[in-house]
N, C-alpha and C. Protein backbone atom coordinates (compact mmCIF):
# COMPACT_ATOMS: atom_id res chain seq x y z
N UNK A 1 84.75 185.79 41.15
CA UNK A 1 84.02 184.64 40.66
C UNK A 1 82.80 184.46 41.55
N UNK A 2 81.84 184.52 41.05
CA UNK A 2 80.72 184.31 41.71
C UNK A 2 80.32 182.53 41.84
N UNK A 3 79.90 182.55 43.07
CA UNK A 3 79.58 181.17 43.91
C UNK A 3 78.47 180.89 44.52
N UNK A 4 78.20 179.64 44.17
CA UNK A 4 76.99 179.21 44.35
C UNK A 4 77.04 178.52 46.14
N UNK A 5 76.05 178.97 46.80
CA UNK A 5 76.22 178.15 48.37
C UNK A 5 75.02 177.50 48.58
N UNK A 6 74.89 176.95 49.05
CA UNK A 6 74.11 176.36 50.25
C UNK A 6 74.55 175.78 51.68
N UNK A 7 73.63 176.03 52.86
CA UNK A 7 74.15 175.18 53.99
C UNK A 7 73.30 174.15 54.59
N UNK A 8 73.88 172.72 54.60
CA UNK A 8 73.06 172.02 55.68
C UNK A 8 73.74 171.60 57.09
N UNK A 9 72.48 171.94 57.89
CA UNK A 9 72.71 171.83 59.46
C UNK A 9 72.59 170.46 59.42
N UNK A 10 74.01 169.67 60.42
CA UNK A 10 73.70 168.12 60.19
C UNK A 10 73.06 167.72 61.76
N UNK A 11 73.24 167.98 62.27
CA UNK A 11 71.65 168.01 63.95
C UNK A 11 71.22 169.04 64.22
N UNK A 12 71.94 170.00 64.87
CA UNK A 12 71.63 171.20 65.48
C UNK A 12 72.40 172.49 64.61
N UNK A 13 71.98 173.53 65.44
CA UNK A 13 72.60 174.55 64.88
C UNK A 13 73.47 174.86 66.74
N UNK A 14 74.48 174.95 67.01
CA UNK A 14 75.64 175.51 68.12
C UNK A 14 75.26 176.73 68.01
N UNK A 15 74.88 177.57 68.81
CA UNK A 15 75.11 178.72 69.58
C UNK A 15 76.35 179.47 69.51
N UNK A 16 76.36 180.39 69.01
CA UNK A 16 77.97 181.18 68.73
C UNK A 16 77.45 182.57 69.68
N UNK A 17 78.67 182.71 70.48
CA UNK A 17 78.75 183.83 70.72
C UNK A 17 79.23 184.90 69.93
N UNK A 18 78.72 186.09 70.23
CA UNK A 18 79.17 187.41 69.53
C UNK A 18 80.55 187.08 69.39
N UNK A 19 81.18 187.16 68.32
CA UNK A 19 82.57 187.77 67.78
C UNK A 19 82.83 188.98 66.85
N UNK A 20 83.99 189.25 67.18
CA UNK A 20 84.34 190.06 66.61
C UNK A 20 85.19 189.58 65.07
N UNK A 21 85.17 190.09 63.89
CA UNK A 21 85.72 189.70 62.68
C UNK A 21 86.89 190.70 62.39
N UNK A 22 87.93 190.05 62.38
CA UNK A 22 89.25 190.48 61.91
C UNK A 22 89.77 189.59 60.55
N UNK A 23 89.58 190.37 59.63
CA UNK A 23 90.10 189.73 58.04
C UNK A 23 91.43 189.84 58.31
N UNK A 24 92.33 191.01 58.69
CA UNK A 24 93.80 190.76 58.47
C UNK A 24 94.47 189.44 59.25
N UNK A 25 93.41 189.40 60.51
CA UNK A 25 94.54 188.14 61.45
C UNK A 25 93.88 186.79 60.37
N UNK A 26 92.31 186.61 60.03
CA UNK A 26 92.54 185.84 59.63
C UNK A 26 92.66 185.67 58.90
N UNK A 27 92.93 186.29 57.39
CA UNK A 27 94.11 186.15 56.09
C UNK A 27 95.12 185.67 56.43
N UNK A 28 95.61 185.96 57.46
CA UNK A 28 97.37 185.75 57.59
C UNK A 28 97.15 184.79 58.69
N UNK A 29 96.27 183.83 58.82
CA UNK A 29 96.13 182.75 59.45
C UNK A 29 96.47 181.56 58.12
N UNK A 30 95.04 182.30 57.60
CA UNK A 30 95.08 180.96 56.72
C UNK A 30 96.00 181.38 55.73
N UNK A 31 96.86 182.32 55.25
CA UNK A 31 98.36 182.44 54.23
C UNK A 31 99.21 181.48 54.99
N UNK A 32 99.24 181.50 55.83
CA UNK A 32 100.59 180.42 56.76
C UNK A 32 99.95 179.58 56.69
N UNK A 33 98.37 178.52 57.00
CA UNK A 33 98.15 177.35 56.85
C UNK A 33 98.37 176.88 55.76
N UNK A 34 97.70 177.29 54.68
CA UNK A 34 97.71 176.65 53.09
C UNK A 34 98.76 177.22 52.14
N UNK A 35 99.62 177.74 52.83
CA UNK A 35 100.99 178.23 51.58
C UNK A 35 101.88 176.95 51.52
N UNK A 36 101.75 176.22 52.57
CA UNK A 36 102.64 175.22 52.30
C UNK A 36 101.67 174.05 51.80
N UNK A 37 100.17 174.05 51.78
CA UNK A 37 99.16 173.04 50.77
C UNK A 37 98.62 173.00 49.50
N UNK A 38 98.98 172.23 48.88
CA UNK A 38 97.85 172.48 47.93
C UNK A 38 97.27 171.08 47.99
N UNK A 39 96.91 170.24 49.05
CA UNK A 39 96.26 168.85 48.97
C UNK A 39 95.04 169.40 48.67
N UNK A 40 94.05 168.42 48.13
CA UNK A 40 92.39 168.47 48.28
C UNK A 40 92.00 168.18 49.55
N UNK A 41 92.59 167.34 50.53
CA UNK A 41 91.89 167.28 52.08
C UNK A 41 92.69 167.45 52.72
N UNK A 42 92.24 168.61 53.55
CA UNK A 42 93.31 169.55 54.66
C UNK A 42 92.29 168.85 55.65
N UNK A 43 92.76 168.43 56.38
CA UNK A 43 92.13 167.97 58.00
C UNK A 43 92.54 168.75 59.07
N UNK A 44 92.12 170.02 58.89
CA UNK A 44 92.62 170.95 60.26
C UNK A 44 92.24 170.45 61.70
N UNK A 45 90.51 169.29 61.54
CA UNK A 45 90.50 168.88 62.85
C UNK A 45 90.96 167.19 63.48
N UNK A 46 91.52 166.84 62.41
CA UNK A 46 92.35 165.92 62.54
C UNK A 46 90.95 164.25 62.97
N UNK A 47 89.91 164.36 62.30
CA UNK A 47 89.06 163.84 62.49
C UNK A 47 89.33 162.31 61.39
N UNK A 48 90.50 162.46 60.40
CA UNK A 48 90.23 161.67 59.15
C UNK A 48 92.04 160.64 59.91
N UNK A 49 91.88 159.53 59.44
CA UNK A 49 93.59 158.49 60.05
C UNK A 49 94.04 159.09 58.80
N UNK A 50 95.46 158.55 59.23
CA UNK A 50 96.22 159.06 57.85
C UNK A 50 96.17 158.31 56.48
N UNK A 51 95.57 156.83 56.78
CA UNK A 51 95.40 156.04 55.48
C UNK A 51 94.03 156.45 54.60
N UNK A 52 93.05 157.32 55.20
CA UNK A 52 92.09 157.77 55.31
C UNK A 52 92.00 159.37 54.48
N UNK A 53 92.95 159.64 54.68
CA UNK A 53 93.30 160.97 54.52
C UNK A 53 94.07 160.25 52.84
N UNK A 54 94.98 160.06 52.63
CA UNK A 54 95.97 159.84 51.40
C UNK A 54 94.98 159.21 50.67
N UNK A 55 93.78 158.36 51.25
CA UNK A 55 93.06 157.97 50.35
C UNK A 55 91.80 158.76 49.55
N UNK A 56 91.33 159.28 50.07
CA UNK A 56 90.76 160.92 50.16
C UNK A 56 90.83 161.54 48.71
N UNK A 57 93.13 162.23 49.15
CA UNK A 57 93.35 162.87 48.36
C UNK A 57 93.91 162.12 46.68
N UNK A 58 94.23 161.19 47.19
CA UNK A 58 94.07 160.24 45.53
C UNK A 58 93.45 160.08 44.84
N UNK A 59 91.76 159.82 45.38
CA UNK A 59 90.94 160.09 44.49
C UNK A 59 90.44 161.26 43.96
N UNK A 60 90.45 162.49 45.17
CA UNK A 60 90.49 163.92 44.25
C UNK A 60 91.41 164.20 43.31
N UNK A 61 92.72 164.00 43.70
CA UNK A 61 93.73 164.54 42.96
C UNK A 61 93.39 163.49 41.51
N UNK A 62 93.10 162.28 41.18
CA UNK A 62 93.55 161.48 40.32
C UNK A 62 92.14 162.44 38.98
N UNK A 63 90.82 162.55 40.20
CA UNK A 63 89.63 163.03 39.47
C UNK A 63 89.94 164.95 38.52
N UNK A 64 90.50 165.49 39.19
CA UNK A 64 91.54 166.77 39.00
C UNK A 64 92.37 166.72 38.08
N UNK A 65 92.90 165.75 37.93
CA UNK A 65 94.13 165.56 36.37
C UNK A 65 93.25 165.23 35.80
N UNK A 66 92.36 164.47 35.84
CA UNK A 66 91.14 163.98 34.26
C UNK A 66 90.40 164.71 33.73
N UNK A 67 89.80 165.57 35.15
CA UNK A 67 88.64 166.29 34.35
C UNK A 67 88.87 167.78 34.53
N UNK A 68 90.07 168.33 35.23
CA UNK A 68 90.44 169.64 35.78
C UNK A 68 89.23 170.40 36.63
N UNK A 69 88.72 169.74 37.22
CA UNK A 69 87.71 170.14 38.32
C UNK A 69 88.48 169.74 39.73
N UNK A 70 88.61 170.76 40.55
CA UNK A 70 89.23 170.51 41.68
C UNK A 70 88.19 170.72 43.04
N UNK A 71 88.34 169.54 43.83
CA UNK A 71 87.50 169.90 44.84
C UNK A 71 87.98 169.32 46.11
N UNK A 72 87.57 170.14 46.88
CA UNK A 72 88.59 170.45 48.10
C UNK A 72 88.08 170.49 49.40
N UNK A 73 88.36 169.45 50.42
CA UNK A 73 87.29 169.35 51.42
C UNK A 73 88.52 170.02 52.61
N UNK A 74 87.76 170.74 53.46
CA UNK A 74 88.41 171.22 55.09
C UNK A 74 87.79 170.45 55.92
N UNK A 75 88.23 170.36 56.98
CA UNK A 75 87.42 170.17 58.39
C UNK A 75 88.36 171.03 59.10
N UNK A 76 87.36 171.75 59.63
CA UNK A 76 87.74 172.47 60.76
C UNK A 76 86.91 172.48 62.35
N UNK A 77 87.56 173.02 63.30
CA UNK A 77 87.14 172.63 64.85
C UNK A 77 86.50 174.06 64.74
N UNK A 78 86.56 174.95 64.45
CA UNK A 78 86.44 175.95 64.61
C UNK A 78 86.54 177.19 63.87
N UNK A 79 85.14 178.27 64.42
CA UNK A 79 85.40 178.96 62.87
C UNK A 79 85.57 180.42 63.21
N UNK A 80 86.21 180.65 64.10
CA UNK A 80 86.82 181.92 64.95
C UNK A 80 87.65 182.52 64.12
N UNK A 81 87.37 184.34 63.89
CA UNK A 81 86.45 184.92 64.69
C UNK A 81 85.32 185.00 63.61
N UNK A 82 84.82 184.49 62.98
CA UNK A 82 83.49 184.48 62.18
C UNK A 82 82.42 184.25 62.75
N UNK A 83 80.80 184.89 62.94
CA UNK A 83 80.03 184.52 63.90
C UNK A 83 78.97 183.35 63.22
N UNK A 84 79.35 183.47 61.69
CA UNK A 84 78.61 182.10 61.10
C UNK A 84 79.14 180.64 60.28
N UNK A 85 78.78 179.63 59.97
CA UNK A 85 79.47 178.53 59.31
C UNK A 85 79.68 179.03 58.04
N UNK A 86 78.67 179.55 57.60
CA UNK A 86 78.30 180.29 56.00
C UNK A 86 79.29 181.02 56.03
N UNK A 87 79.35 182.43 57.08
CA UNK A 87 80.75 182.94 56.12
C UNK A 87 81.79 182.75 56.30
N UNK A 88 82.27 181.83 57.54
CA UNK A 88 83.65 181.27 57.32
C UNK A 88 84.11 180.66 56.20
N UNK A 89 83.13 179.91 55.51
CA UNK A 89 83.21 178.74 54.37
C UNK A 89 83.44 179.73 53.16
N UNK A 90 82.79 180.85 53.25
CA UNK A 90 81.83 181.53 51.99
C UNK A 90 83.67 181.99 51.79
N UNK A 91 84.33 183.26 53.03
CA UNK A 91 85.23 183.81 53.01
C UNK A 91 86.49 182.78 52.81
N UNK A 92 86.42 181.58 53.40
CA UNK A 92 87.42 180.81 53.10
C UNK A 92 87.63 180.90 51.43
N UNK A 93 86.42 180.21 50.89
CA UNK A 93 86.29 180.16 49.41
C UNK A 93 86.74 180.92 48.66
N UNK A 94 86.48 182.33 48.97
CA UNK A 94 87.06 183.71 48.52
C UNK A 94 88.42 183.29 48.37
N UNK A 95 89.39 183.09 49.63
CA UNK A 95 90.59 183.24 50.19
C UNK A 95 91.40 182.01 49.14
N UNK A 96 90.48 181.26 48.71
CA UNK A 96 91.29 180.39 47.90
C UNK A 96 91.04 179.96 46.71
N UNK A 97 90.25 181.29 46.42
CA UNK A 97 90.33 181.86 44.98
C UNK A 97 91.23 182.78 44.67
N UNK A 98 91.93 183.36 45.05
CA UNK A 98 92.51 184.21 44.72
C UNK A 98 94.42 183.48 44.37
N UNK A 99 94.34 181.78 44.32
CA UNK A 99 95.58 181.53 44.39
C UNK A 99 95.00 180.15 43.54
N UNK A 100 95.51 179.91 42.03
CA UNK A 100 95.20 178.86 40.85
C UNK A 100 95.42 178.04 41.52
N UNK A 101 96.76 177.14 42.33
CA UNK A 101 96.75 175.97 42.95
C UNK A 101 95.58 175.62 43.79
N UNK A 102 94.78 176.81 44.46
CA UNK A 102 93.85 176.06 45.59
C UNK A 102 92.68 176.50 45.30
N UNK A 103 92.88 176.87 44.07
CA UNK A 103 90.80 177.29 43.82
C UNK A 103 90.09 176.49 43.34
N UNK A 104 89.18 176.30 44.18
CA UNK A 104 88.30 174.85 44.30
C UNK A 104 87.15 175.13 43.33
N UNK A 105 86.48 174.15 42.53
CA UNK A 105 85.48 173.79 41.44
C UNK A 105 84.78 173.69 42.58
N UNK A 106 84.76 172.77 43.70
CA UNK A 106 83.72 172.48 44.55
C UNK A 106 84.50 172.39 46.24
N UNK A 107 84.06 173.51 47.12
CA UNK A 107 84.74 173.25 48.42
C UNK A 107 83.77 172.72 49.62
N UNK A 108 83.78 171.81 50.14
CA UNK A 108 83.23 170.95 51.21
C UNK A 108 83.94 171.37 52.34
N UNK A 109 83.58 171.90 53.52
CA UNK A 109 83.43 172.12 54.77
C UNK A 109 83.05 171.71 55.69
N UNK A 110 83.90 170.93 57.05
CA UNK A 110 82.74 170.56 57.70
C UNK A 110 83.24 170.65 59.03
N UNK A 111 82.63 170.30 59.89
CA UNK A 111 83.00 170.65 61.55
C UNK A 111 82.27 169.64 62.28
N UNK A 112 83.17 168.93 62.49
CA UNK A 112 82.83 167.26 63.48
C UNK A 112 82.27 168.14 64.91
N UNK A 113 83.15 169.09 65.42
CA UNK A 113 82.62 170.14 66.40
C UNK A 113 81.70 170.91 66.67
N UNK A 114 81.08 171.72 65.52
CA UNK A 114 80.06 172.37 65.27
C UNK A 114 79.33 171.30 64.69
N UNK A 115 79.17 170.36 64.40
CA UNK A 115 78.05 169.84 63.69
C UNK A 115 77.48 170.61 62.12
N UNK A 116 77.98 170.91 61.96
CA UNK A 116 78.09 171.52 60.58
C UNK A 116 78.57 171.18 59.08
N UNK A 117 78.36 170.88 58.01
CA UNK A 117 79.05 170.58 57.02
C UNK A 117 77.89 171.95 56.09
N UNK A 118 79.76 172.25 54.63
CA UNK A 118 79.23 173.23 53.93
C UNK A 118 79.72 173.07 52.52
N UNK A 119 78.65 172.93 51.38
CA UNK A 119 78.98 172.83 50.51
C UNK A 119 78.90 173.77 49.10
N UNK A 120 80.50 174.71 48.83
CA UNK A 120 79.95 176.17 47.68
C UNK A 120 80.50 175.45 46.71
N UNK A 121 80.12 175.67 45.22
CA UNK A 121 80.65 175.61 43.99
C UNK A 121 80.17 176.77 43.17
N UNK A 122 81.29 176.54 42.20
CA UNK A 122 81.51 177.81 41.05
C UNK A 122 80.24 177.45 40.43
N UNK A 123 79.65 178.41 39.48
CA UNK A 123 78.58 178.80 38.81
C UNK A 123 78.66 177.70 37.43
N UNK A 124 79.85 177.60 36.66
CA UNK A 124 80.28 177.29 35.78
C UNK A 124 79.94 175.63 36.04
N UNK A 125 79.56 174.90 36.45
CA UNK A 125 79.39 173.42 37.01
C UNK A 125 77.47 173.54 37.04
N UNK A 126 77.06 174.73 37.03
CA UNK A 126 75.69 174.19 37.40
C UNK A 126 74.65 173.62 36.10
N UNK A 127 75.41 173.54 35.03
CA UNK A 127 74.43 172.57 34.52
C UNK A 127 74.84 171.32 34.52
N UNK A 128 75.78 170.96 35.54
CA UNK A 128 76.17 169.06 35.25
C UNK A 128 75.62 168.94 37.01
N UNK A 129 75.53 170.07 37.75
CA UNK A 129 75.46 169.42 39.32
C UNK A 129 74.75 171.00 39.84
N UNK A 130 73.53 170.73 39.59
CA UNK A 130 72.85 172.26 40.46
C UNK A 130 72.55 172.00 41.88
N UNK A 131 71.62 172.80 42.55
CA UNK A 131 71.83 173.26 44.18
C UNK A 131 71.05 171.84 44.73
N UNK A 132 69.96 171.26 43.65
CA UNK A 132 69.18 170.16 44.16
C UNK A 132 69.82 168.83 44.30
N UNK A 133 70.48 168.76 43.35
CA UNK A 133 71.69 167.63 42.83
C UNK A 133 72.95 167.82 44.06
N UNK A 134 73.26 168.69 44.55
CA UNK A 134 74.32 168.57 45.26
C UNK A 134 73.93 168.37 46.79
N UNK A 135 72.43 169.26 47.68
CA UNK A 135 71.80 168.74 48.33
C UNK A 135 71.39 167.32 48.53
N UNK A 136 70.82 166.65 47.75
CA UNK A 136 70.69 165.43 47.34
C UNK A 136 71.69 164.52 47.61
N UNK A 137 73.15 165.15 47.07
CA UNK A 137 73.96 163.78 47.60
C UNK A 137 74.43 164.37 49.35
N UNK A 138 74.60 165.32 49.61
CA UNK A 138 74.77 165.45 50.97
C UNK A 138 73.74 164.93 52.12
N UNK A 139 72.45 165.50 51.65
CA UNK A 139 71.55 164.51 52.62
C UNK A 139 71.47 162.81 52.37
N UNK A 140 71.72 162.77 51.30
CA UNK A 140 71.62 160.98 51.13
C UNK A 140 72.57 160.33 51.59
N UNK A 141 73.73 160.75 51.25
CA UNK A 141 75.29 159.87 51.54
C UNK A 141 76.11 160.74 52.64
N UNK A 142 75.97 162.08 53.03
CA UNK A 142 76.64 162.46 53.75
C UNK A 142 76.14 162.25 54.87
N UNK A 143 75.11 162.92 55.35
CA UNK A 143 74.44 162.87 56.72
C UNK A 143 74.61 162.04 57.19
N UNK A 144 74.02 160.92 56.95
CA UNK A 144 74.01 159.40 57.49
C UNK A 144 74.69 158.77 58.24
N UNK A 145 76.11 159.02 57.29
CA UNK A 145 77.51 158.61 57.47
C UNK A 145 78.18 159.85 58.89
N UNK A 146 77.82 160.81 58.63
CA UNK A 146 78.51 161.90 59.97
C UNK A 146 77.41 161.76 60.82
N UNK A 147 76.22 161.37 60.70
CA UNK A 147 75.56 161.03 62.51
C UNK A 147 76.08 160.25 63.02
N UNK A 148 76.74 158.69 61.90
CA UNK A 148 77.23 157.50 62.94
C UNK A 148 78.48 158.29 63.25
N UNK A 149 79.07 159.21 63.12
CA UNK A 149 80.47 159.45 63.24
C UNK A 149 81.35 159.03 62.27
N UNK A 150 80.91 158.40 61.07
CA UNK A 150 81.60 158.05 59.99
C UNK A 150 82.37 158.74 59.47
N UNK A 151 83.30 160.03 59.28
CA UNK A 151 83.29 161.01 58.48
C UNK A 151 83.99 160.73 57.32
N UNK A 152 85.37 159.70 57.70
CA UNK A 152 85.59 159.28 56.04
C UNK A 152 84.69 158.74 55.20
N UNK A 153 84.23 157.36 55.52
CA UNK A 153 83.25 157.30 54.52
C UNK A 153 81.96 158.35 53.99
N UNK A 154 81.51 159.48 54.46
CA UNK A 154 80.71 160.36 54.60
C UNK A 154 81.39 161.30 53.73
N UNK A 155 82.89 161.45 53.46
CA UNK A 155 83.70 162.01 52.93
C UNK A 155 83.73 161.64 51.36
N UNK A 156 83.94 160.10 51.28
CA UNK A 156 84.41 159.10 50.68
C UNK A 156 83.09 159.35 49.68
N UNK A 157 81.92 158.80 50.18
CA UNK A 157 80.37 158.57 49.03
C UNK A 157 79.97 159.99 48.66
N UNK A 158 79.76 161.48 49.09
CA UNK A 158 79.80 161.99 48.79
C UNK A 158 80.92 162.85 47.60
N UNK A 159 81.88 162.61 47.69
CA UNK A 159 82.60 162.66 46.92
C UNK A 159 82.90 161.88 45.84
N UNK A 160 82.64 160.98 45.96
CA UNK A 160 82.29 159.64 44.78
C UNK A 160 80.91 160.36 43.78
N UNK A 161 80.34 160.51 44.53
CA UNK A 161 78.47 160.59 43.74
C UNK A 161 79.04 162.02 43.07
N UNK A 162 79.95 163.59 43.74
CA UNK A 162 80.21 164.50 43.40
C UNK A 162 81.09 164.01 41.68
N UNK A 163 81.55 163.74 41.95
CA UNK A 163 82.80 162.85 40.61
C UNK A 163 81.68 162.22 39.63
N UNK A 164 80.94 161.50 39.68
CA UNK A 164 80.25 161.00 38.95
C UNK A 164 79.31 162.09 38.39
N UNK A 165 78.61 162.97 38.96
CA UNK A 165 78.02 163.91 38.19
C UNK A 165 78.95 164.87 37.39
N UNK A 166 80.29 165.62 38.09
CA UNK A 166 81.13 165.89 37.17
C UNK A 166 81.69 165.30 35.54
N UNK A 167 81.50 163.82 36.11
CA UNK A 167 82.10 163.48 35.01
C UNK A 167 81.62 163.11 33.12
């Protein structure tokens, strides 16, 4: 399935050192993280409370039974051993396409750590929400909200404005 990306840097861009890329360790990283998930918000960096989090996934999940568009936000601390945000996100995306419960209409990425957030969607969505339209709500409602450190709500309006163009 071909996928549409873009990335925005939310201050800086972090400095990565050279790594080395191993697909088998990390396939069989993320097979043991998400075999036991199929939520829409996995908080790997534990940045979201838990009332925060259930609230999150209620409104994806409730938006997912209505309109069968599934979209699926990570946070992660870290994107080892990948030497960029892009293809951790890009390869994640891959990785959870290949399994109907977790293949995302739209996957959101982001790294309270790296300063980073990443947003790919399927091809099939771009005449209700193209690359300008989805930019647009990330710099308007997301940014804002993750400079103050907001990230649920940053979570929350972007994903709201995402739903509304879906719908």
């Amino acid at each position: 399935m071909k996928k549409l990306f873009f990335t925005l840097l939310l201050l800086s861009s972090v400095l990565l050192s050279a790594q080395t890329k191993n697909d088998i360790d990390f396939a069989s990283r993320l097979k043991s993280t998400f075999s036991q998930s199929t939520d829409c918000v996995n908080d790997f960096e534990k940045i979201l409370k838990p009332e925060e989090l259930k609230a999150l996934n209620t409104t994806l999940n409730n938006f997912e039974k209505k309109y069968l568009y599934k979209i699926v936000i990570i946070t992660t601390p870290s994107i080892e051993p990948f030497q960029s945000f892009e293809e951790f996100a890009t390869d994640l995306d891959q990785f959870l396409s290949k399994d109907p419960r977790l293949d995302p209409t739209l996957l959101i990425v982001v790294s309270k750590t790296l300063r980073q957030i990443q947003l790919l969607s399927v091809d099939f969505i771009k005449y209700k929400l193209n690359t300008e339209d989805t930019q647009n709500i990330i710099s308007t409602y997301s940014i804002p909200e993750l400079k103050k450190g907001n990230y649920y709500k940053a979570l929350e309006q972007a994903s709201n404005e995402l739903i509304k163009k879906l719908q």
